[in-house]
Protein backbone atom coordinates (compact mmCIF):
# COMPACT_ATOMS: atom_id res chain seq x y z
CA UNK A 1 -120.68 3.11 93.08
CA UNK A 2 -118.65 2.85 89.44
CA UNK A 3 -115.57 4.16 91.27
CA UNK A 4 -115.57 2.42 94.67
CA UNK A 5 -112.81 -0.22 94.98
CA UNK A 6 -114.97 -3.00 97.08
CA UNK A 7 -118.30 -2.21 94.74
CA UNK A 8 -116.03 -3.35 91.79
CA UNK A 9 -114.65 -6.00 93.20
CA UNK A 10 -118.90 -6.96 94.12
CA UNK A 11 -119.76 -6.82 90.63
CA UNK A 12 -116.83 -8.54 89.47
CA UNK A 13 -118.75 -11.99 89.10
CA UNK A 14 -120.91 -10.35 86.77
CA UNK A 15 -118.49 -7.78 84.63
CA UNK A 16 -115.81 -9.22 83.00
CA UNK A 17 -113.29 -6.45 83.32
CA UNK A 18 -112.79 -2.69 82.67
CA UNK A 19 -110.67 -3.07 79.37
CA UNK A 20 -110.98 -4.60 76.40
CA UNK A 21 -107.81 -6.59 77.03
CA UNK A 22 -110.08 -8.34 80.54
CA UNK A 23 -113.12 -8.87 78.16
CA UNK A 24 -111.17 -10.53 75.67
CA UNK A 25 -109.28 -12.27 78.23
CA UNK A 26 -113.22 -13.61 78.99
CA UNK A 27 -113.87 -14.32 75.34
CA UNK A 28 -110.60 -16.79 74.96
CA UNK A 29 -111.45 -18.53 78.15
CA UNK A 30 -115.01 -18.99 77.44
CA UNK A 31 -114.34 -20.31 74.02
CA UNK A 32 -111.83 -23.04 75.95
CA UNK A 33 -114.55 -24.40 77.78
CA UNK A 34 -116.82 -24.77 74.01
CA UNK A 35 -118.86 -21.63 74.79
CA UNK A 36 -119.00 -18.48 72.61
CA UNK A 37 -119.35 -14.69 73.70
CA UNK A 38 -121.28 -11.25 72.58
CA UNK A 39 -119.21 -8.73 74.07
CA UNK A 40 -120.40 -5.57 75.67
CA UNK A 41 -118.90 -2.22 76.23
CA UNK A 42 -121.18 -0.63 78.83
CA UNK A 43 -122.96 2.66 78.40
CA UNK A 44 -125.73 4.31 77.79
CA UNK A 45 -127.97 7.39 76.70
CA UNK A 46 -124.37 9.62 75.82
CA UNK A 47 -124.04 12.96 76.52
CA UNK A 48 -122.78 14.04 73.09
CA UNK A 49 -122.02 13.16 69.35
CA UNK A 50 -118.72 13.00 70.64
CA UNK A 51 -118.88 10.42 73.03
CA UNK A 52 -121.42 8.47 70.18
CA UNK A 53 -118.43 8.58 68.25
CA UNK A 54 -116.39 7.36 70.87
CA UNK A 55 -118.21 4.58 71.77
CA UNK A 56 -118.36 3.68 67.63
CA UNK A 57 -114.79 3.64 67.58
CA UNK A 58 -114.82 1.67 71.04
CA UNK A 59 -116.96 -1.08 69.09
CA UNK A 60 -114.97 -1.17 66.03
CA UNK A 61 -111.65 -2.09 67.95
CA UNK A 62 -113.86 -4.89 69.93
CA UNK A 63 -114.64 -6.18 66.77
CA UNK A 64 -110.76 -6.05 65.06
CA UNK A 65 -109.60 -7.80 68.42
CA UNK A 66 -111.73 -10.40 68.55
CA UNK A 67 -111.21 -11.22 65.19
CA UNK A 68 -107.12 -11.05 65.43
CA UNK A 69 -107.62 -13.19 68.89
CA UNK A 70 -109.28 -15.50 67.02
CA UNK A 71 -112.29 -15.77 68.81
CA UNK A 72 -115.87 -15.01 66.97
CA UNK A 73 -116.91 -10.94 66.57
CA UNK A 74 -119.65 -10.77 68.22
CA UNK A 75 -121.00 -7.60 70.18
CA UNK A 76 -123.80 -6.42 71.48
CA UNK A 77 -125.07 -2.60 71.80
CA UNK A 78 -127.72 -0.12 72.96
CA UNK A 79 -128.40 2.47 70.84
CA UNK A 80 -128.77 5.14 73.02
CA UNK A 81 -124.82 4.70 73.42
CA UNK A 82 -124.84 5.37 69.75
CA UNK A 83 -126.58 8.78 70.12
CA UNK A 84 -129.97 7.99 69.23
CA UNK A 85 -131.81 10.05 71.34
CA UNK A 86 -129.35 13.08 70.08
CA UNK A 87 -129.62 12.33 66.20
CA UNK A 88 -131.25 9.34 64.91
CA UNK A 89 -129.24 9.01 61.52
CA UNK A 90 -126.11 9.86 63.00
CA UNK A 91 -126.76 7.13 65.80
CA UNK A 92 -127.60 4.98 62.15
CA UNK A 93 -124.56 6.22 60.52
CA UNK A 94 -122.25 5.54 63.57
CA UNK A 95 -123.89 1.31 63.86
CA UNK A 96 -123.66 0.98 59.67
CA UNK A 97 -120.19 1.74 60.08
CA UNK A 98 -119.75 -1.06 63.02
CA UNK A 99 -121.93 -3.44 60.80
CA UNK A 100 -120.06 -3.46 57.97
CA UNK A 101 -117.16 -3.92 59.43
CA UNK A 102 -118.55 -6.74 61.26
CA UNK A 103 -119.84 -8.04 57.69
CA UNK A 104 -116.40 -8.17 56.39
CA UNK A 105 -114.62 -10.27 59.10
CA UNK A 106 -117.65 -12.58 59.42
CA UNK A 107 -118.85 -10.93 62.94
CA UNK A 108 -121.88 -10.22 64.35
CA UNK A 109 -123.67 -7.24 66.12
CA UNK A 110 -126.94 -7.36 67.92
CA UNK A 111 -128.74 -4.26 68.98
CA UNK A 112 -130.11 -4.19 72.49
CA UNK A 113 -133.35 -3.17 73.24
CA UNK A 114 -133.83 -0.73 75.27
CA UNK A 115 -136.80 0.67 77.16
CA UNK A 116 -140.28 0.52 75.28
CA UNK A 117 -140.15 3.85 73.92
CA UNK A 118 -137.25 2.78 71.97
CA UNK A 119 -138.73 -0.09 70.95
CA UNK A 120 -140.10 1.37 67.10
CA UNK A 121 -136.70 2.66 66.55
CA UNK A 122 -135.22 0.31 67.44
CA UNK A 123 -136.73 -2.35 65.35
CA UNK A 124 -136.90 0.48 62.16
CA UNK A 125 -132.80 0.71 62.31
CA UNK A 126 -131.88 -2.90 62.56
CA UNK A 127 -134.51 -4.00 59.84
CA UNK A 128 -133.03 -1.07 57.05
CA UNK A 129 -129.14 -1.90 58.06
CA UNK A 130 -130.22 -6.10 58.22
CA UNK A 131 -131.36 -5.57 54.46
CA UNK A 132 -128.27 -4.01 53.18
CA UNK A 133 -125.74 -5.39 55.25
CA UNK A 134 -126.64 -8.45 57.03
CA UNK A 135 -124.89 -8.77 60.21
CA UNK A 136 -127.12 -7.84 62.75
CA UNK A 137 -129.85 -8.85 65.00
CA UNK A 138 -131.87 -7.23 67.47
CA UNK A 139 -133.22 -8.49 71.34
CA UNK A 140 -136.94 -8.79 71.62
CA UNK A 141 -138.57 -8.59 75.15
CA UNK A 142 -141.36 -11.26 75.60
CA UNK A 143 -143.16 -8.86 78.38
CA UNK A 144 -144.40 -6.88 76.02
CA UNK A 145 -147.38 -7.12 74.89
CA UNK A 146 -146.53 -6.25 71.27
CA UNK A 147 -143.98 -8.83 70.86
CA UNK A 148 -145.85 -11.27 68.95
CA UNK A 149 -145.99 -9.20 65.89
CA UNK A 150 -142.83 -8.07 66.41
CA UNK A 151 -141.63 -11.36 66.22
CA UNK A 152 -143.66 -12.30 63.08
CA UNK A 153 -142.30 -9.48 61.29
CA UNK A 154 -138.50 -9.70 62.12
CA UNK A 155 -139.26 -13.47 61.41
CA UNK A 156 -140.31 -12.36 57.56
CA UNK A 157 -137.68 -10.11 57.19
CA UNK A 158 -135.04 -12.93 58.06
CA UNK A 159 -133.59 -10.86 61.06
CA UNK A 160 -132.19 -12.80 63.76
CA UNK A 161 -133.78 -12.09 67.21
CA UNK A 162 -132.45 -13.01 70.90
CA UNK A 163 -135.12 -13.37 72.73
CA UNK A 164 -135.33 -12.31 76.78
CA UNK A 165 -137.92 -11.80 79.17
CA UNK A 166 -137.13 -8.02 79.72
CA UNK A 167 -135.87 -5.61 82.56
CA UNK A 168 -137.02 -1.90 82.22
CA UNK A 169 -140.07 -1.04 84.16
CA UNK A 170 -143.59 -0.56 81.88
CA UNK A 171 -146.74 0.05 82.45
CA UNK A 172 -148.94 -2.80 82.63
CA UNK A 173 -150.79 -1.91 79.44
CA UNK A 174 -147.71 -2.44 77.74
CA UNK A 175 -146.39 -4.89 79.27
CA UNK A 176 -147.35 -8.19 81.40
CA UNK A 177 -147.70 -7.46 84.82
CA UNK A 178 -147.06 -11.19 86.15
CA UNK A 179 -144.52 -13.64 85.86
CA UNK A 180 -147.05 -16.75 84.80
CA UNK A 181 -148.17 -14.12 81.81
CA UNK A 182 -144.26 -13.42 80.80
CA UNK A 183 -143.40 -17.10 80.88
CA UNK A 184 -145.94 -17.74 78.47
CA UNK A 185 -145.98 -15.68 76.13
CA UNK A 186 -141.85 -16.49 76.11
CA UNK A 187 -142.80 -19.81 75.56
CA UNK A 188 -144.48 -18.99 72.80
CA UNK A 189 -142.71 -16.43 70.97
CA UNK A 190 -139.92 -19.18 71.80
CA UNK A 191 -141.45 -21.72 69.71
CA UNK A 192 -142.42 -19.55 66.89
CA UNK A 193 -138.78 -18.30 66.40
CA UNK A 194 -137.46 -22.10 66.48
CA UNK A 195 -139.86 -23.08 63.53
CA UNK A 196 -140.00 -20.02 61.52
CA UNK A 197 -136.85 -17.44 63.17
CA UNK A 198 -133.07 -17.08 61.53
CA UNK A 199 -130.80 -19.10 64.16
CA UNK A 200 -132.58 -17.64 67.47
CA UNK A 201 -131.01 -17.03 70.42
CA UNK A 202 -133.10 -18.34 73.61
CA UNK A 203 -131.74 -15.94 76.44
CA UNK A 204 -133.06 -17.12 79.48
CA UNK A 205 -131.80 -18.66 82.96
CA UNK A 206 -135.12 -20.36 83.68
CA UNK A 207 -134.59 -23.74 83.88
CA UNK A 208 -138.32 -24.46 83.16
CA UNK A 209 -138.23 -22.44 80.01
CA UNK A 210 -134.51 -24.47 78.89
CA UNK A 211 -136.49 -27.93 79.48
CA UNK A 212 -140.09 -26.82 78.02
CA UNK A 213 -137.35 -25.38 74.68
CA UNK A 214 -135.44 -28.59 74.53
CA UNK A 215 -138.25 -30.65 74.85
CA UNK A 216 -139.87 -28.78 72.22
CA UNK A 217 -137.20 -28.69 69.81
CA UNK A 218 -136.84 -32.77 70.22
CA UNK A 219 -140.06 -33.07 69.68
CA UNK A 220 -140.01 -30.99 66.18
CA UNK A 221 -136.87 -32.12 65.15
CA UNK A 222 -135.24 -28.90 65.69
CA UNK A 223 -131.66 -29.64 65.10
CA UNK A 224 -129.31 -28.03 67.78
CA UNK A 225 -127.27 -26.23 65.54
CA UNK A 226 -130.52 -24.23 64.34
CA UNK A 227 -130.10 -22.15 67.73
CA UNK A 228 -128.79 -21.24 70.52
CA UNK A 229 -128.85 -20.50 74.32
CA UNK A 230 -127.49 -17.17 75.61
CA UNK A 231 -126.49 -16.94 79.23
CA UNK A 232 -124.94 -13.78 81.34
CA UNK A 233 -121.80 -14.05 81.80
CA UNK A 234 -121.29 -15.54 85.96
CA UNK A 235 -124.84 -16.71 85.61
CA UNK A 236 -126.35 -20.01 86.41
CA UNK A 237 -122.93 -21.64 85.80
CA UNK A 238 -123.96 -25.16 86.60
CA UNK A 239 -126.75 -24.82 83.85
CA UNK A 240 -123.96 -23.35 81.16
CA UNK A 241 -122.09 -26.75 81.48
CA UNK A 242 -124.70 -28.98 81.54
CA UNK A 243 -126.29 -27.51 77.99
CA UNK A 244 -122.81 -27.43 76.28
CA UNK A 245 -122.20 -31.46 77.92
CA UNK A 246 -125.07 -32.22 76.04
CA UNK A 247 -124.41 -30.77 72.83
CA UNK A 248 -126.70 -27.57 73.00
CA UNK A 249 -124.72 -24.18 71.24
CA UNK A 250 -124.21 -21.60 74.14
CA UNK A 251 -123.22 -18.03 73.77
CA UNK A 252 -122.66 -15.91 77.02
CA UNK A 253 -123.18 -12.09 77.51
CA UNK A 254 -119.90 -10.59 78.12
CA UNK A 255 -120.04 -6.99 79.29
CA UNK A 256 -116.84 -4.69 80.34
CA UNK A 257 -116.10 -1.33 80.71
CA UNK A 258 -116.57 1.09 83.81
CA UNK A 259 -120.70 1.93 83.25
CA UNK A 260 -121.54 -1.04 85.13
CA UNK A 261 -123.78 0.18 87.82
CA UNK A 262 -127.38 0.33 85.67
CA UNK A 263 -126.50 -3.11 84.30
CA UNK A 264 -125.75 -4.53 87.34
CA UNK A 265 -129.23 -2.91 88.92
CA UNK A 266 -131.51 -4.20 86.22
CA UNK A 267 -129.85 -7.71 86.80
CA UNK A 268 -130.92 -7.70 90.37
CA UNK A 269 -134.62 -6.12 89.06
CA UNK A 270 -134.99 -9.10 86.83
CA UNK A 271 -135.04 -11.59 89.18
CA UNK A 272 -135.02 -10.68 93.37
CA UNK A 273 -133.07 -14.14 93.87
CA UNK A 274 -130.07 -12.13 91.85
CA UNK A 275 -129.80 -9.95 95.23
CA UNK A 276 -129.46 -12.89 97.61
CA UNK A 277 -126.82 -14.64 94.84
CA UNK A 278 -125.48 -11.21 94.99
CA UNK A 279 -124.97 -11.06 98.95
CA UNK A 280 -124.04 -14.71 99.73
CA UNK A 281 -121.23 -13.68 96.64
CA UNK A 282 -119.75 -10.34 98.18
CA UNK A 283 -119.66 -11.90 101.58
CA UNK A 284 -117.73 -14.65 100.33
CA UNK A 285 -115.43 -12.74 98.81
């Protein structure tokens, strides 16, 4: 699927490019229309130290480029692309280096989650870098059940958290089995991190959830510039506009690269309308 010419040109609406030159291409646009980016090389679970390291270096060039183009570093990464599940301090060694250098131009780097048995890991690496570097947040996944004291505890540790509903399959007695149950507890995770959170990120295309989070944050006097939305990138378009017409900070999820095919899947798993957007797209095109 990654190397067939009319699957690419499918997933196109969805992947900004397949070099760093398209995604920042992305990044300058988006930042023309008053919107910011997280940029994304894809990947995932590497085969060696080697490619870890490749993928590092990958990240620290994102990072130089969007800072010489002007346009805020800010990346997002999984750390199974950083070697994790071949060595957990060199996967730690490998995102210190991309966090300091993010420190030192004034970027950003959130760490994906990943599936739940990552989650503990996950959580342990960006807390230890977050206290002696700064720079980074981490992605919290309001179908699990354990989120709530994950939440509290980033929250007391100062660590910014974007916060989605979640797209790797779990077991229900880890995480919600239905929809009502995932919306709220999102909801509420959502309304602890605008009170008590470092600048959250609200990463959902649910217009419900944008209304019941703006409505909330009017109601407690939750300036706008205390948070922000986050998007995918050639999602929900006519919602992007309408929250940056009306003041709201809006940062889209730019990903790039040739490893699209798993991030394109779990976008259709998230939400079954994605497929028919998906279809009425490609036979468009």
């Amino acid at each position: 699927m990654e190397t067939s010419p009319a699957a690419r040109r499918f997933s196109s609406r969805f992947v900004a490019g397949h070099t760093l030159e398209e995604g920042l291409a992305v990044c300058r646009r988006l930042q023309g229309e008053g919107m910011t980016a997280t940029l994304d090389y894809l990947g995932e679970n590497v085969a060696s130290l080697e490619d870890a390291a490749a993928c590092r270096d990958m990240y620290l060039r994102m990072v130089q480029a969007m800072h010489e183009e002007g346009v805020e570093p800010s990346v997002s990464l999984k750390l199974t692309q950083f070697g994790l599940e071949l060595s957990e301090s060199a996967c730690e060694e490998n995102v210190a280096a991309l966090v300091q250098a993010a420190a030192a131009v004034g970027g950003f780097v959130y760490v994906d989650m990943e599936a739940s048995a990552y989650t503990d890991r996950t959580l342990g690496m960006v807390t230890r870098l977050h206290r002696t570097y700064g720079a980074c947040g981490t992605v919290l996944q309001a179908y699990l059940r354990r989120s709530e004291g994950d939440v509290k505890q980033l929250e007391r540790e100062e660590v910014r958290v974007r916060l989605c509903k979640g797209a790797y399959l779990e077991p229900p007695e880890r995480a919600f089995p239905e929809k009502k149950d995932v919306d709220a507890n999102y909801l509420a995770l959502a309304k602890s991190l605008l009170e008590s959170g470092a600048y959250p990120a609200i990463a959902t295309h649910d217009w419900k959830l944008i209304e019941a989070v703006e409505q909330f944050a009017a109601e407690r006097g939750i300036a706008r510039d205390r948070f922000e939305f986050q998007m995918l990138y050639g999602i929900r378009r006519d919602e992007q506009r309408r929250l940056v017409k009306e003041g709201y900070r809006l940062r889209l999820y730019v990903p790039f690269g040739d490893a699209w095919y798993p991030y394109f899947m779990r976008r259709l798993a998230e939400r079954p309308a994605n497929l028919f957007f998906f279809l009425r797209y490609a036979m468009a095109k």
